[in-house]
N, C-alpha and C. Protein backbone atom coordinates (compact mmCIF):
# COMPACT_ATOMS: atom_id res chain seq x y z
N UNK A 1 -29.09 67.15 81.23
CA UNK A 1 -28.01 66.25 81.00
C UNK A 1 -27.60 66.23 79.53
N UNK A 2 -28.73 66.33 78.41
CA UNK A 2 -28.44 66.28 77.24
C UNK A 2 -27.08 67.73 76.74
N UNK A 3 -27.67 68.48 77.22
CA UNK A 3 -26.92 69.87 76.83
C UNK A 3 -25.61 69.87 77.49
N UNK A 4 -25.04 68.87 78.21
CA UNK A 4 -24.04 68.70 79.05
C UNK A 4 -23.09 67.66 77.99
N UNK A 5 -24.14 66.98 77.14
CA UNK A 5 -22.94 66.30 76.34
C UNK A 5 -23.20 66.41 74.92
N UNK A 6 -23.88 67.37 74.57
CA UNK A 6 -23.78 67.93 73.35
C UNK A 6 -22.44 69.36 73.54
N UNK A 7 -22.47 70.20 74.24
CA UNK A 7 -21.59 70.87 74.17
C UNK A 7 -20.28 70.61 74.02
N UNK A 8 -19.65 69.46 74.63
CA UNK A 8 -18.10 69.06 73.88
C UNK A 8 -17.96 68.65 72.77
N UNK A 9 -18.95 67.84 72.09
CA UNK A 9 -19.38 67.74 70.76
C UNK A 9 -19.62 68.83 69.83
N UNK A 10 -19.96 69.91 70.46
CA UNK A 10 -19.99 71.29 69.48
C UNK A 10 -18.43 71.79 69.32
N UNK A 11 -17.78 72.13 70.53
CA UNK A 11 -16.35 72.26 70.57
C UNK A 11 -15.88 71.52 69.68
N UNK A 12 -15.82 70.23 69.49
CA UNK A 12 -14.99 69.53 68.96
C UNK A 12 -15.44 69.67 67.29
N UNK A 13 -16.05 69.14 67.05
CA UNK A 13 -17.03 69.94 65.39
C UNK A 13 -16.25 70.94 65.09
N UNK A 14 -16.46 72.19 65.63
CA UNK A 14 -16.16 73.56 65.58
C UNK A 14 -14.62 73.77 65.54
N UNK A 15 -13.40 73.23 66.63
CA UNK A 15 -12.15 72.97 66.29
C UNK A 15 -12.00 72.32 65.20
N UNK A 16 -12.48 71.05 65.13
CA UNK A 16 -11.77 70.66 63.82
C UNK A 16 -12.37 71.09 62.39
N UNK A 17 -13.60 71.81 62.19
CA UNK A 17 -13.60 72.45 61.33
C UNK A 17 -12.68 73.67 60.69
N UNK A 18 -12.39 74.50 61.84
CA UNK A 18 -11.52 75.57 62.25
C UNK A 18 -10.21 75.24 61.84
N UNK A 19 -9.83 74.01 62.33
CA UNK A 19 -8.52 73.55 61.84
C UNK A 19 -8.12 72.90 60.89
N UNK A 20 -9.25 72.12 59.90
CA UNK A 20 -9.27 72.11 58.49
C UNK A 20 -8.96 73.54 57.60
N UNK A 21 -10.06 74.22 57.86
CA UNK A 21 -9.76 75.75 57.42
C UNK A 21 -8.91 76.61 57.46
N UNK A 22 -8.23 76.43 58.63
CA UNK A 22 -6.83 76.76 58.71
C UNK A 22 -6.00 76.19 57.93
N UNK A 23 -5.49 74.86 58.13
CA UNK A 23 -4.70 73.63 57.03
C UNK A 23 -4.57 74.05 55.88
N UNK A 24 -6.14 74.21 54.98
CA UNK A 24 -6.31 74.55 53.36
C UNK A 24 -5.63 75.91 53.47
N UNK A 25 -5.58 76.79 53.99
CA UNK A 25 -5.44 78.05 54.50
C UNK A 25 -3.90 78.72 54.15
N UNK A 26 -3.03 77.77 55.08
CA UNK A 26 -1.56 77.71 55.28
C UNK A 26 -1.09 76.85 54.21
N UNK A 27 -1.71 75.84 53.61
CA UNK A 27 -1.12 75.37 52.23
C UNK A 27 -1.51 76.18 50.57
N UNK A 28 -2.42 76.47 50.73
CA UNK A 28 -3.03 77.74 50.05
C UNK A 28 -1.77 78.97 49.92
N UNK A 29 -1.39 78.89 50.95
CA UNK A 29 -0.23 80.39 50.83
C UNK A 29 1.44 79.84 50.90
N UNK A 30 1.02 78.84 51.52
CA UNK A 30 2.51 77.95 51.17
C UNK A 30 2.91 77.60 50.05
N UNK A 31 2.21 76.76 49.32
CA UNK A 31 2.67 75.94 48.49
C UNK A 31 1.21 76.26 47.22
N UNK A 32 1.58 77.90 46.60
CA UNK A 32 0.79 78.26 45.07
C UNK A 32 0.86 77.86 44.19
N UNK A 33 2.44 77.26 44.15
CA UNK A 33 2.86 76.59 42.87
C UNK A 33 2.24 75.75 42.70
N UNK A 34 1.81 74.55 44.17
CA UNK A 34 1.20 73.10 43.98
C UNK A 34 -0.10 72.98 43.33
N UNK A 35 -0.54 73.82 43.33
CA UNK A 35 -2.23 73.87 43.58
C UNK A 35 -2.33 74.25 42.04
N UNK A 36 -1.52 75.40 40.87
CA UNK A 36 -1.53 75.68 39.65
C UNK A 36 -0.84 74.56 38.95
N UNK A 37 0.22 74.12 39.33
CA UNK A 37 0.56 72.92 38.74
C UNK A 37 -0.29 71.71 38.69
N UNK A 38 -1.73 71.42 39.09
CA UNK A 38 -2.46 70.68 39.12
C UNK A 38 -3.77 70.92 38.24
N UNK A 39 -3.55 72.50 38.10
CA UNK A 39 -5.14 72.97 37.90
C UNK A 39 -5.01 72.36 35.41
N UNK A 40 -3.54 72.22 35.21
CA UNK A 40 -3.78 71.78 33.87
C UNK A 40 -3.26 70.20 33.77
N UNK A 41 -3.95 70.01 32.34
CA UNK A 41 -3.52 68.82 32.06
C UNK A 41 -2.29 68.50 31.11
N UNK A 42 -1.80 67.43 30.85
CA UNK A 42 -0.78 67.79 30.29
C UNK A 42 -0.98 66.89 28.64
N UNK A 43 0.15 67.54 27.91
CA UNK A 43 0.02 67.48 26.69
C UNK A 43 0.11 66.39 25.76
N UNK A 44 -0.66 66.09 24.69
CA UNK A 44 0.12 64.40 23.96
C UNK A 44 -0.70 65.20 22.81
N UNK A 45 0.01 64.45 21.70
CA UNK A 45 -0.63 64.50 20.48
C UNK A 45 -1.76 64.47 20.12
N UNK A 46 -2.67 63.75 20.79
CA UNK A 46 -4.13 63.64 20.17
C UNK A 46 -4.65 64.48 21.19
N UNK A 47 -4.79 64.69 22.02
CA UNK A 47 -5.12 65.93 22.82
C UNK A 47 -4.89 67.23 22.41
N UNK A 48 -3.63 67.54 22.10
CA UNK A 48 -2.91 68.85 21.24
C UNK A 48 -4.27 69.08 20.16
N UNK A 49 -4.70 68.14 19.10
CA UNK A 49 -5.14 68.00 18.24
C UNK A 49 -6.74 68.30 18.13
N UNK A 50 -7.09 67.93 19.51
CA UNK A 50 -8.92 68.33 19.33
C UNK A 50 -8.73 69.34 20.92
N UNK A 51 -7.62 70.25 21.27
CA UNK A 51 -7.74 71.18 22.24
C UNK A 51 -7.88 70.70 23.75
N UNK A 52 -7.27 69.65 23.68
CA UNK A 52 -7.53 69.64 24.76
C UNK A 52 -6.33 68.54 25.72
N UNK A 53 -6.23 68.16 26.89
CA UNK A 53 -5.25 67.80 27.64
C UNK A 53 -5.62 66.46 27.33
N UNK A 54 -3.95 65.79 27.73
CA UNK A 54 -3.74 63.99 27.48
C UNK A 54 -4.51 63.71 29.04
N UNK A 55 -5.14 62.32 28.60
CA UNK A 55 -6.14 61.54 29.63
C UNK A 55 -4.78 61.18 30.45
N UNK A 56 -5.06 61.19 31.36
CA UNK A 56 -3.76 60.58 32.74
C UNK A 56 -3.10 62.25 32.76
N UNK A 57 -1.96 61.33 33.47
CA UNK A 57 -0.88 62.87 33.94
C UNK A 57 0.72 62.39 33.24
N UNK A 58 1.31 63.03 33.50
CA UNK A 58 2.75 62.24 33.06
C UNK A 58 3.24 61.63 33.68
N UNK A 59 3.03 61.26 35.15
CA UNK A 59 3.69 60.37 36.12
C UNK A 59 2.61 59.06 35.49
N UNK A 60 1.06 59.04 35.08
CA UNK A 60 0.64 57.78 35.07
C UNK A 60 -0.17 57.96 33.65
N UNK A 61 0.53 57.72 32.60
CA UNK A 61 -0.52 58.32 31.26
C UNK A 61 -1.55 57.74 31.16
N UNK A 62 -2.48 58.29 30.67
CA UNK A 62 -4.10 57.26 30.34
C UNK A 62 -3.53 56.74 28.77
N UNK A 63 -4.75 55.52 28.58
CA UNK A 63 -4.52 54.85 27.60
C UNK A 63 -4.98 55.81 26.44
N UNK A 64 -5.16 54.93 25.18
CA UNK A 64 -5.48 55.55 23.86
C UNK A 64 -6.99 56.01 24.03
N UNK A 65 -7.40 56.62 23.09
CA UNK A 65 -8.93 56.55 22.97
C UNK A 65 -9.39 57.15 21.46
N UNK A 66 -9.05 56.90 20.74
CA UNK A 66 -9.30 57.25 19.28
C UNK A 66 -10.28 57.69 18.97
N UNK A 67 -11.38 56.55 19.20
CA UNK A 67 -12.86 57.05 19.49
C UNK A 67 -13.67 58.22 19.59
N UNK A 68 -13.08 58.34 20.73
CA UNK A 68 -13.24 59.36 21.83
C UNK A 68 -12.51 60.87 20.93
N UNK A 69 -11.19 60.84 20.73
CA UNK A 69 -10.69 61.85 20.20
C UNK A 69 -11.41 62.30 19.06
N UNK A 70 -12.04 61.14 18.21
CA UNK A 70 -12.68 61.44 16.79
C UNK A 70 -13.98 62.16 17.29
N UNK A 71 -14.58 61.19 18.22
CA UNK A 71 -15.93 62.15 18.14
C UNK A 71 -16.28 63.89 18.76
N UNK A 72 -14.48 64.21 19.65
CA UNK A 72 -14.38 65.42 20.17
C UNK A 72 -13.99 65.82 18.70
N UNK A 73 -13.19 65.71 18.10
CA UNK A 73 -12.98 66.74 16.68
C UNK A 73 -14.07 66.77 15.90
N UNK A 74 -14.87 65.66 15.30
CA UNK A 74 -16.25 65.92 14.83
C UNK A 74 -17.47 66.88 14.98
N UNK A 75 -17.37 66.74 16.81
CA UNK A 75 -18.07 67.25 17.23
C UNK A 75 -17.90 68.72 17.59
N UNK A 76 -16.63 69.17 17.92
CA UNK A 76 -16.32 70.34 17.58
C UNK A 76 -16.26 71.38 16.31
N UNK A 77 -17.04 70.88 15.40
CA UNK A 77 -16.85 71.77 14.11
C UNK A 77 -18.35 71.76 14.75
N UNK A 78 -19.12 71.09 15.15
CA UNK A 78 -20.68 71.11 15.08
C UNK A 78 -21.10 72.42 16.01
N UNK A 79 -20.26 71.90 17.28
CA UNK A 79 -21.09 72.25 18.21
C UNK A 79 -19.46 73.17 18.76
N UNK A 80 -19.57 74.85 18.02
CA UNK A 80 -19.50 75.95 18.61
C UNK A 80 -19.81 76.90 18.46
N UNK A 81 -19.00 78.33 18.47
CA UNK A 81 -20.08 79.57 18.40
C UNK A 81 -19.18 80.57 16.94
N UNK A 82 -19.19 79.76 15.59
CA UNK A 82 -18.81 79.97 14.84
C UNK A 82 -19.63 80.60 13.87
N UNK A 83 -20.58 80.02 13.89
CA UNK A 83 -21.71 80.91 12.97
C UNK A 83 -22.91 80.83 13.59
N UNK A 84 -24.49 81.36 13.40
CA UNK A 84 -24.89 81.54 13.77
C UNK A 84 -25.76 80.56 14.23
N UNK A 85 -25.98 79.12 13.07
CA UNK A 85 -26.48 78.35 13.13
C UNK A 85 -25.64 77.03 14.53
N UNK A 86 -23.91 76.96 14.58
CA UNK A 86 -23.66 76.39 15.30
C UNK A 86 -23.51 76.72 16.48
N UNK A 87 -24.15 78.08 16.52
CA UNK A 87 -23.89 78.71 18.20
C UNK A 87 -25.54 78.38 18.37
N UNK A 88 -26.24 78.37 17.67
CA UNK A 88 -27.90 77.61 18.37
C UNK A 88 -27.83 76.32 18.96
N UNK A 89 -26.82 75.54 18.01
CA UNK A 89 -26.49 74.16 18.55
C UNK A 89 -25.85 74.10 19.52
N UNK A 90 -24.96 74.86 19.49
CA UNK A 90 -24.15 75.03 20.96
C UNK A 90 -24.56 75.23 21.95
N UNK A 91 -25.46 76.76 22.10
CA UNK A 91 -26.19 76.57 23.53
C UNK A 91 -27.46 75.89 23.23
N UNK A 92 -27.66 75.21 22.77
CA UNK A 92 -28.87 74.50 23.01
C UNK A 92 -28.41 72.83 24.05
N UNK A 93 -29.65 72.14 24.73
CA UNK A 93 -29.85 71.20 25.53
C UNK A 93 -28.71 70.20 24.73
N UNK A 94 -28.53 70.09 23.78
CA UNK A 94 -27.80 68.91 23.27
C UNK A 94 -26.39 69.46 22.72
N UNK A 95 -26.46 70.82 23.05
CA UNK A 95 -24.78 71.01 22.82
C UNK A 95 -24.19 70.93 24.63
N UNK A 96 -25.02 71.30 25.27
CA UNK A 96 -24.71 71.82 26.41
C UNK A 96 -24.08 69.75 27.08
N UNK A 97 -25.20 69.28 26.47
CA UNK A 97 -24.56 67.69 26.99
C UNK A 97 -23.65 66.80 26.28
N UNK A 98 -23.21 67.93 25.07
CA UNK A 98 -22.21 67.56 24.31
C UNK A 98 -20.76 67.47 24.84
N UNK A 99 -20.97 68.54 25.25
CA UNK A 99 -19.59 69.47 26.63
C UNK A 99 -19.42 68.85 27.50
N UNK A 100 -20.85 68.58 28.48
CA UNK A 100 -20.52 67.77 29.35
C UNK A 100 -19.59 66.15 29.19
N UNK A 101 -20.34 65.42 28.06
CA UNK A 101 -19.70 64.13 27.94
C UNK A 101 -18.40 64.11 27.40
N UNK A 102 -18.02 65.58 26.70
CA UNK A 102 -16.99 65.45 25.64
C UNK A 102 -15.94 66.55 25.40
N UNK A 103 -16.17 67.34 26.33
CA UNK A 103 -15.43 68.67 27.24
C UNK A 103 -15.52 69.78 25.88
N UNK A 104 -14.31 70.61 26.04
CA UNK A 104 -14.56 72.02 25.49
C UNK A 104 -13.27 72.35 25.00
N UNK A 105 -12.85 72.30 23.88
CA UNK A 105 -11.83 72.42 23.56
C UNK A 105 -10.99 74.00 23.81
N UNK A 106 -9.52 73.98 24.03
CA UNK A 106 -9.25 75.48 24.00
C UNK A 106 -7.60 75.06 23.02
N UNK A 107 -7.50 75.24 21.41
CA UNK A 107 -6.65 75.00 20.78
C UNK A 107 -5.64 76.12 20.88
N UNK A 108 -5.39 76.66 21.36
CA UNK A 108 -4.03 78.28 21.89
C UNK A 108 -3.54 77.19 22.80
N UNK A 109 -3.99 76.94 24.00
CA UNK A 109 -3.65 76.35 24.99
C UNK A 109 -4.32 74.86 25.29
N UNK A 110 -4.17 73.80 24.53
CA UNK A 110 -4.84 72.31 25.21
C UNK A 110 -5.12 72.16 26.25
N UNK A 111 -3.54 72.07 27.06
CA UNK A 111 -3.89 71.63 28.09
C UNK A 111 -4.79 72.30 28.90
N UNK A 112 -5.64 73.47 29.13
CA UNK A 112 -6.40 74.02 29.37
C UNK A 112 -7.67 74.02 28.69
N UNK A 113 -8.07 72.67 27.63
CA UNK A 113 -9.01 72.56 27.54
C UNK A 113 -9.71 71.81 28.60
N UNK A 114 -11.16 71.05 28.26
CA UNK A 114 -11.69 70.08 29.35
C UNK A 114 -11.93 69.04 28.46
N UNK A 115 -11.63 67.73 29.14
CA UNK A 115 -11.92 66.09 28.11
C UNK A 115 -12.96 66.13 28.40
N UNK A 116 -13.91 66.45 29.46
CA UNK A 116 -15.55 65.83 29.67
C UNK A 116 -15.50 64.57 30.46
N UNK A 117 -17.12 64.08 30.65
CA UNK A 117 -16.91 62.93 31.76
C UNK A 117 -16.78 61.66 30.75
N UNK A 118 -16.56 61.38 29.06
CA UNK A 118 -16.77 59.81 28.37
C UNK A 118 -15.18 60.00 28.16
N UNK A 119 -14.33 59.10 28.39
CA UNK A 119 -12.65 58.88 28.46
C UNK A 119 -12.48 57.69 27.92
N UNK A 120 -13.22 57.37 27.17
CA UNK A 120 -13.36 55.73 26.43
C UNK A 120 -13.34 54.31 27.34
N UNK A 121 -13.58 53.61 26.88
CA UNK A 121 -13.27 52.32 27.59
C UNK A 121 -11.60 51.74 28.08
N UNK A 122 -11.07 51.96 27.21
CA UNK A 122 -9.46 51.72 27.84
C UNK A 122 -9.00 52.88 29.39
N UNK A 123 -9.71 53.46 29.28
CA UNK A 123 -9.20 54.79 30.80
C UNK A 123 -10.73 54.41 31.65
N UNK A 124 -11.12 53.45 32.22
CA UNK A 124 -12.08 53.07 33.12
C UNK A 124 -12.39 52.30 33.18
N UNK A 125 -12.82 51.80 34.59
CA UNK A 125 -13.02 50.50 35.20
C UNK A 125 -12.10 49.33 34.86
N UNK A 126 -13.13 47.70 34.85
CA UNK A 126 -12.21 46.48 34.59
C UNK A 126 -11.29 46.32 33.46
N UNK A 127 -11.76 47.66 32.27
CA UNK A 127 -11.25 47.11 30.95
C UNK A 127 -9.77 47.53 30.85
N UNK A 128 -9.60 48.96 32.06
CA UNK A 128 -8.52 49.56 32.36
C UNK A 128 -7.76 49.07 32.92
N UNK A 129 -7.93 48.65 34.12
CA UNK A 129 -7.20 47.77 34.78
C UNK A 129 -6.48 46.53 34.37
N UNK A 130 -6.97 46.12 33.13
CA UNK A 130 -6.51 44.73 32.43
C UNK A 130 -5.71 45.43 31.71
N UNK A 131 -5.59 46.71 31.24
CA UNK A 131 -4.65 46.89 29.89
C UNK A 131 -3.47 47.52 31.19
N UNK A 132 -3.87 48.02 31.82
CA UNK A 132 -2.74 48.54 32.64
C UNK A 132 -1.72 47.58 32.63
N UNK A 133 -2.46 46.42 33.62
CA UNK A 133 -1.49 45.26 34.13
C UNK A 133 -0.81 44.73 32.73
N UNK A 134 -1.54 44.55 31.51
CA UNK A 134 -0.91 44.31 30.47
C UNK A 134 0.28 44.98 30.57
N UNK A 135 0.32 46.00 30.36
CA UNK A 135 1.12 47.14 30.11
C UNK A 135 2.90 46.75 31.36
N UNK A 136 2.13 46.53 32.52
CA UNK A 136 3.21 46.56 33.73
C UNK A 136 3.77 45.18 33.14
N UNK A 137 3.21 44.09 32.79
CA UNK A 137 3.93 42.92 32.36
C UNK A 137 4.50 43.14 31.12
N UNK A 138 4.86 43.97 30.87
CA UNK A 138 5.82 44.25 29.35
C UNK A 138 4.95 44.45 28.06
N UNK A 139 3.84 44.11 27.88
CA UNK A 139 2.96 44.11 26.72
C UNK A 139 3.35 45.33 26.24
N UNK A 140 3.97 45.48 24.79
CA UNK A 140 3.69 46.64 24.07
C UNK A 140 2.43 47.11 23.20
N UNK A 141 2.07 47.96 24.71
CA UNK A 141 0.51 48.66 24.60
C UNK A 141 0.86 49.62 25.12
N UNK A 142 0.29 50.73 23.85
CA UNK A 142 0.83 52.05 23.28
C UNK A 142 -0.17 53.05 24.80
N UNK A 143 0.13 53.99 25.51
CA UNK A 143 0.06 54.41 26.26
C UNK A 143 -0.77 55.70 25.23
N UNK A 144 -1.48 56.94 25.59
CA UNK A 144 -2.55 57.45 24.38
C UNK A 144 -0.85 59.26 24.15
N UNK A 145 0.15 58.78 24.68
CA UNK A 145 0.60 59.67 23.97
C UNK A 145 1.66 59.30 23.04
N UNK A 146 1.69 58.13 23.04
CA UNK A 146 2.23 57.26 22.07
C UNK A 146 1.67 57.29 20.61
N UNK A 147 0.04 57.68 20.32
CA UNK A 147 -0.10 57.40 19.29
C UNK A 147 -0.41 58.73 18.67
N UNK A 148 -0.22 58.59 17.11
CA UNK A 148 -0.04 59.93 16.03
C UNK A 148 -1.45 60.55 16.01
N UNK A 149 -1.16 61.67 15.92
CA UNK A 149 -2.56 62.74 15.61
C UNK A 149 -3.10 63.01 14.49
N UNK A 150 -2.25 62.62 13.83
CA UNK A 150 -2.47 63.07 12.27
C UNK A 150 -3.91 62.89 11.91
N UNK A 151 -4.64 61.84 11.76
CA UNK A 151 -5.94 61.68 11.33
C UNK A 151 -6.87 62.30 12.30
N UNK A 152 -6.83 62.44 13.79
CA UNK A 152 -7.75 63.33 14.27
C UNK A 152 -6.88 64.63 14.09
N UNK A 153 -6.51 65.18 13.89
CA UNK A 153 -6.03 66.65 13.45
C UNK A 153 -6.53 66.86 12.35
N UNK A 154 -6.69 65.71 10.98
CA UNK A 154 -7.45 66.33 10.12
C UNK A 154 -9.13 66.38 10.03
N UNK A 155 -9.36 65.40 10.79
CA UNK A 155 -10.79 64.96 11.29
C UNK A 155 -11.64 66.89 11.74
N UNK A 156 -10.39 67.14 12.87
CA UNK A 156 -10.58 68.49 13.94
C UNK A 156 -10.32 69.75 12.76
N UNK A 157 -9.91 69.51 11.84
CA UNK A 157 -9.46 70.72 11.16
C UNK A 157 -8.74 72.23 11.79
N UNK A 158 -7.72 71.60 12.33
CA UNK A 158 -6.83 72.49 12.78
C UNK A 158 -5.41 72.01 12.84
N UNK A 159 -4.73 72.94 11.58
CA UNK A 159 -3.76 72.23 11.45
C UNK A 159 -2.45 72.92 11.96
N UNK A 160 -2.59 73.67 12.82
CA UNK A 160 -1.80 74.83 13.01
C UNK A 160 -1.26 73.72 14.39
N UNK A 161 0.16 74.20 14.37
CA UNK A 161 1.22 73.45 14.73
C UNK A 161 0.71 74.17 16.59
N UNK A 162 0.88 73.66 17.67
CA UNK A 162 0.31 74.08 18.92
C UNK A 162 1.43 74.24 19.81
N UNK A 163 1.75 75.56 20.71
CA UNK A 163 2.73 75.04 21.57
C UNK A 163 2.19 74.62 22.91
N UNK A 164 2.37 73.59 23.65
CA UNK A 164 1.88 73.40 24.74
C UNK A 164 2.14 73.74 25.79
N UNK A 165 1.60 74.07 26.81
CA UNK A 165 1.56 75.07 28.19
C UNK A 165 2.15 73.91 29.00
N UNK A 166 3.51 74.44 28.87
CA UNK A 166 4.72 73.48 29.96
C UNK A 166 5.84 74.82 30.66
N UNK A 167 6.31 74.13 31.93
CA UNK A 167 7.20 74.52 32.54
C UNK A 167 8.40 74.18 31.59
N UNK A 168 9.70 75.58 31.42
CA UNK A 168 10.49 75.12 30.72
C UNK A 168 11.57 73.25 31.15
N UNK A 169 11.29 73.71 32.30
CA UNK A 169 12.23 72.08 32.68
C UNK A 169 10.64 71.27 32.47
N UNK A 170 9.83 70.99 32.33
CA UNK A 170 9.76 70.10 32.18
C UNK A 170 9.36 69.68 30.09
N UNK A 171 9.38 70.84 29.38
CA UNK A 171 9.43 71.11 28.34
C UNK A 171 10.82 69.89 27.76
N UNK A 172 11.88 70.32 28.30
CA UNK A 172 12.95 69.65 27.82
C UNK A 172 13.18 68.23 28.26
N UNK A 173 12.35 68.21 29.56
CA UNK A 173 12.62 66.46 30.05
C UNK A 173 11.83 65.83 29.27
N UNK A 174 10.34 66.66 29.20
CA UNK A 174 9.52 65.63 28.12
C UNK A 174 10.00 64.77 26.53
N UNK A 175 10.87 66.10 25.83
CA UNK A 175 10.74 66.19 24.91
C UNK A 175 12.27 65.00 24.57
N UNK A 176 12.71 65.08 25.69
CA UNK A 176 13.94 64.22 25.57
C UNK A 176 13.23 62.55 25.63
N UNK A 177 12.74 62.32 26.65
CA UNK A 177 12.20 61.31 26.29
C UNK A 177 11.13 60.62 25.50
N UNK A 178 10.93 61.95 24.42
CA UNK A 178 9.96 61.42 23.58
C UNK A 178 11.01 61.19 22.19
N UNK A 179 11.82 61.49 22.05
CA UNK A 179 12.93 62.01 21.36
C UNK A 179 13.15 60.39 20.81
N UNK A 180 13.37 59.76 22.24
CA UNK A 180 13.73 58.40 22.89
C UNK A 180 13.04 57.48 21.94
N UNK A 181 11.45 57.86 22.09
CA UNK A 181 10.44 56.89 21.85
C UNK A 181 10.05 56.95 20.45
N UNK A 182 9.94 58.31 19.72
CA UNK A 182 9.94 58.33 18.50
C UNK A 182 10.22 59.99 17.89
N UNK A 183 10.54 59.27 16.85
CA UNK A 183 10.57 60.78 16.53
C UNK A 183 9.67 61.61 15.58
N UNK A 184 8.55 61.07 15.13
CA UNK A 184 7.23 62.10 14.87
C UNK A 184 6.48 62.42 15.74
N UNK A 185 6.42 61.81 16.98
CA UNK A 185 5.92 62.82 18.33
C UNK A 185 6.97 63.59 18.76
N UNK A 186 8.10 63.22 18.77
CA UNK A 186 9.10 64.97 18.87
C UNK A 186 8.94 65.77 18.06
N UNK A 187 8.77 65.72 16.74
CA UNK A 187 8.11 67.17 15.92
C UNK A 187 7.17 67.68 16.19
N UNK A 188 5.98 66.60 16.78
CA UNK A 188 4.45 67.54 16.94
C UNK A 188 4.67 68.04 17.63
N UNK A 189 5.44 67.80 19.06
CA UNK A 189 4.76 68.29 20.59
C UNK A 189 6.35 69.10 21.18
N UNK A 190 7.39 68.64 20.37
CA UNK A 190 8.18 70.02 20.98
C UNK A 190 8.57 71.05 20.44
């Protein structure tokens, strides 16, 4: 009796596995664009600045994190494979969890760096959620591509002007509405 009602249960497992796999399958070949348009992050000044992509996306920006940006530029002169002494640090146990908490910069291309898993306190949990709602009730609270790079750019020591890895339309929509908002983030970032 048991094997009598495990077998539609295998069928069914087995279809809808089958038909997940299929799904990813047919959107996979459908829709390439969707899937690369996701795989980067997108660009803001202080990100540009220590290599790496703005926290949020452009439909929902993450907040500031200064902090956070300082101790990725700091920590990037320390911990890479520049000389011989900072490539020991690098692959060693405490560069390797450096990366992890604090990602990997790639300054050619930012948005193709990695932020890591620490995003400061303003981009997580309750503290986020309060500045958000701030934010939705009109509070002018600076969103993290709102604010200037200048001091972590010199912090990061790289002063070389970056172009960021954008679609041309959305190159020009950005840059128009940053145009809007100020105009020393339209010099850095377009």
């Amino acid at each position: 009796m048991t094997t009598q009602h495990l077998n539609p249960r295998r069928r069914i497992r087995a279809g809808a596995a089958l038909s997940g796999t299929a799904l990813a399958a047919v959107l996979m070949v459908a829709a390439p664009g969707a899937a690369i348009a996701h795989a980067h992050g997108y660009s803001t000044p202080s990100g540009d600045a220590v290599g790496r992509p703005g926290f949020g996306t452009e439909s929902t920006p993450g907040n500031p994190a200064p902090g956070v940006r300082a101790v990725q530029a700091l920590g990037d002169r320390v911990f890479n494979q520049n000389t011989a002494f900072n490539k020991s640090l690098d692959d060693s146990p405490l560069g390797t969890n450096y990366h992890n908490a604090f990602g990997t910069p790639n300054y050619e291309h930012p948005t193709h760096g990695s932020n890591g898993t620490v995003t400061g306190l303003l981009n997580g949990g309750l503290i986020k959620t309060t500045y958000d709602s701030l934010q939705a009730r009109g509070a002018a609270l600076p969103d993290e591509a709102d604010l200037s790079a200048a001091v972590i750019r010199q912090l990061s020591g790289h002063h070389v002007t970056i172009t960021p890895h954008r679609s041309p339309s959305a190159a020009v929509k950005s840059c128009t509405a940053q145009v809007a908002k100020t105009s020393l983030r339209a010099q850095g970032s377009c």
